[in-house]
Protein backbone atom coordinates (compact mmCIF):
# COMPACT_ATOMS: atom_id res chain seq x y z
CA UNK A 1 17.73 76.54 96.10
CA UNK A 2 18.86 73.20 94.83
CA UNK A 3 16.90 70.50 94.00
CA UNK A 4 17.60 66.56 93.63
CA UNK A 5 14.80 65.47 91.64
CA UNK A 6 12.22 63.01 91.91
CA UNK A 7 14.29 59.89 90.38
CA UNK A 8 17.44 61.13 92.07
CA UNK A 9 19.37 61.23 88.90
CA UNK A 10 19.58 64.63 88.87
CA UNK A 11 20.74 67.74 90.86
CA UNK A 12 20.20 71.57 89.80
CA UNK A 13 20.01 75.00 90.58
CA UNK A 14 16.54 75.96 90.94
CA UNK A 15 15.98 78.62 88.46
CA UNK A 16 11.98 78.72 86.77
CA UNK A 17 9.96 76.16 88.32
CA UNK A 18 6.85 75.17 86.39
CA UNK A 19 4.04 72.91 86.83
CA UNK A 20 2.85 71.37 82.56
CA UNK A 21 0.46 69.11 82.21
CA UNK A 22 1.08 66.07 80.34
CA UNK A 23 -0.73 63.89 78.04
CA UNK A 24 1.49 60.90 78.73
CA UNK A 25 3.27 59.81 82.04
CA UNK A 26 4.99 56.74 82.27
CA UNK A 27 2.74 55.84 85.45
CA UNK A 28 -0.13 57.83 84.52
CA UNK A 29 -2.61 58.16 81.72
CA UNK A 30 -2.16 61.73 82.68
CA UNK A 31 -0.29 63.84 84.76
CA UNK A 32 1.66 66.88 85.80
CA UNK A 33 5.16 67.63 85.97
CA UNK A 34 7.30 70.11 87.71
CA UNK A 35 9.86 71.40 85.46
CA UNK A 36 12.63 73.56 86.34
CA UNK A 37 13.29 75.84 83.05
CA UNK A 38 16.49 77.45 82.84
CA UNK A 39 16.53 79.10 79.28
CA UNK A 40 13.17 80.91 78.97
CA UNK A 41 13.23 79.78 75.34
CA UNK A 42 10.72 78.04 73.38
CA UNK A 43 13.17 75.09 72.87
CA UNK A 44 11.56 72.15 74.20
CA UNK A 45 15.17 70.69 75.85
CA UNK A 46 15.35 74.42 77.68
CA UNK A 47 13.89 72.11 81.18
CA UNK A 48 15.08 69.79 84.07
CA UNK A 49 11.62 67.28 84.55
CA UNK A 50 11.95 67.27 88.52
CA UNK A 51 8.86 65.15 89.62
CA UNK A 52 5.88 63.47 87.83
CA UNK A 53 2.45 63.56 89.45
CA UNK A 54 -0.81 62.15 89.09
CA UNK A 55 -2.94 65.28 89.63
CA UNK A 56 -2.38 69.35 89.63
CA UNK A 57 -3.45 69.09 92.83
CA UNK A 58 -0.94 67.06 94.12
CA UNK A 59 1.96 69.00 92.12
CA UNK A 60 0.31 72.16 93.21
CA UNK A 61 1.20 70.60 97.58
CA UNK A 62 5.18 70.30 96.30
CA UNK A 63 5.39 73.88 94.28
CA UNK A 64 3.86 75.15 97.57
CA UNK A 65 5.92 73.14 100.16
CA UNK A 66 9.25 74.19 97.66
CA UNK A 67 7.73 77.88 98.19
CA UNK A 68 7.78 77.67 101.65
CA UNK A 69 11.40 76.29 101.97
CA UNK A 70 12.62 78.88 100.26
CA UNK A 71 11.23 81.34 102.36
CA UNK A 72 12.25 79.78 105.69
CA UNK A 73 15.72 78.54 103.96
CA UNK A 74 15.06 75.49 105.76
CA UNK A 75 15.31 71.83 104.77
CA UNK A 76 12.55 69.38 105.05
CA UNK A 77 14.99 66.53 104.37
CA UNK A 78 18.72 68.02 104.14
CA UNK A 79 20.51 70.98 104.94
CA UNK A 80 23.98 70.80 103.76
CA UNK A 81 26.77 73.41 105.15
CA UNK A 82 29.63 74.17 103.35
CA UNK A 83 32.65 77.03 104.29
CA UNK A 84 33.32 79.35 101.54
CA UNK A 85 35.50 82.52 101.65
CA UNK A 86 33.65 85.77 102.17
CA UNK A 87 36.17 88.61 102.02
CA UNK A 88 38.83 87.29 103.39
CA UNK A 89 37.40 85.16 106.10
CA UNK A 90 35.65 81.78 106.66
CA UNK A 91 32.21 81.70 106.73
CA UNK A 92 29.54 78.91 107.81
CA UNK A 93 26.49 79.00 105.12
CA UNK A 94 23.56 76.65 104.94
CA UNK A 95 22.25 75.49 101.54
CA UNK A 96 19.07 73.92 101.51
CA UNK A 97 18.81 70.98 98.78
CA UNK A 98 14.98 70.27 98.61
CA UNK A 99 14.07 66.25 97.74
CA UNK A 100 11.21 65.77 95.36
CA UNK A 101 8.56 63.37 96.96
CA UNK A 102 7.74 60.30 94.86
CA UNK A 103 4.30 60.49 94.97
């Protein structure tokens, strides 16, 4: 699954998605961020920050709505199609591209 993230700045390839708690977000005193890690390193630039929320509960709703796109591979805001070559012939597949909520 792709995702755009929360500040639309970014695009990736879901890979690890984590919820960390924070001590410090910019709108928060504290807060919770989903991460998408795509080195299982302990490098701390190994992670895409997706969204930023005010409480684990509220990060907890997107990790599970993200969950359940993937298993429906359905969009709740965008499906995009694209044509790619699949042995030889044409081929219609959907890609869903899940949209971080801002709050």
């Amino acid at each position: 699954m792709w995702v755009r993230s929360q500040d639309k700045y970014s695009l990736v390839k879901a890979n690890r998605l984590l919820i960390v708690e924070t001590a410090y977000v910019a709108k928060f005193n504290k807060g919770y961020r989903i991460i998408n890690q795509y080195k299982c390193t302990n490098d701390s630039d190994d992670y895409d920050i997706l969204g930023e929320y005010e409480t684990e509960k509220r990060a907890l709703e997107v990790l599970d709505n993200m969950q359940i796109q993937i298993e429906s591979c359905t969009e709740f805001t965008q499906t995009k199609e694209f044509v790619s070559k699949l042995e030889g012939r044409n081929s219609t597949t959907r890609q869903p591209v899940y949209q971080m909520p801002e709050e």
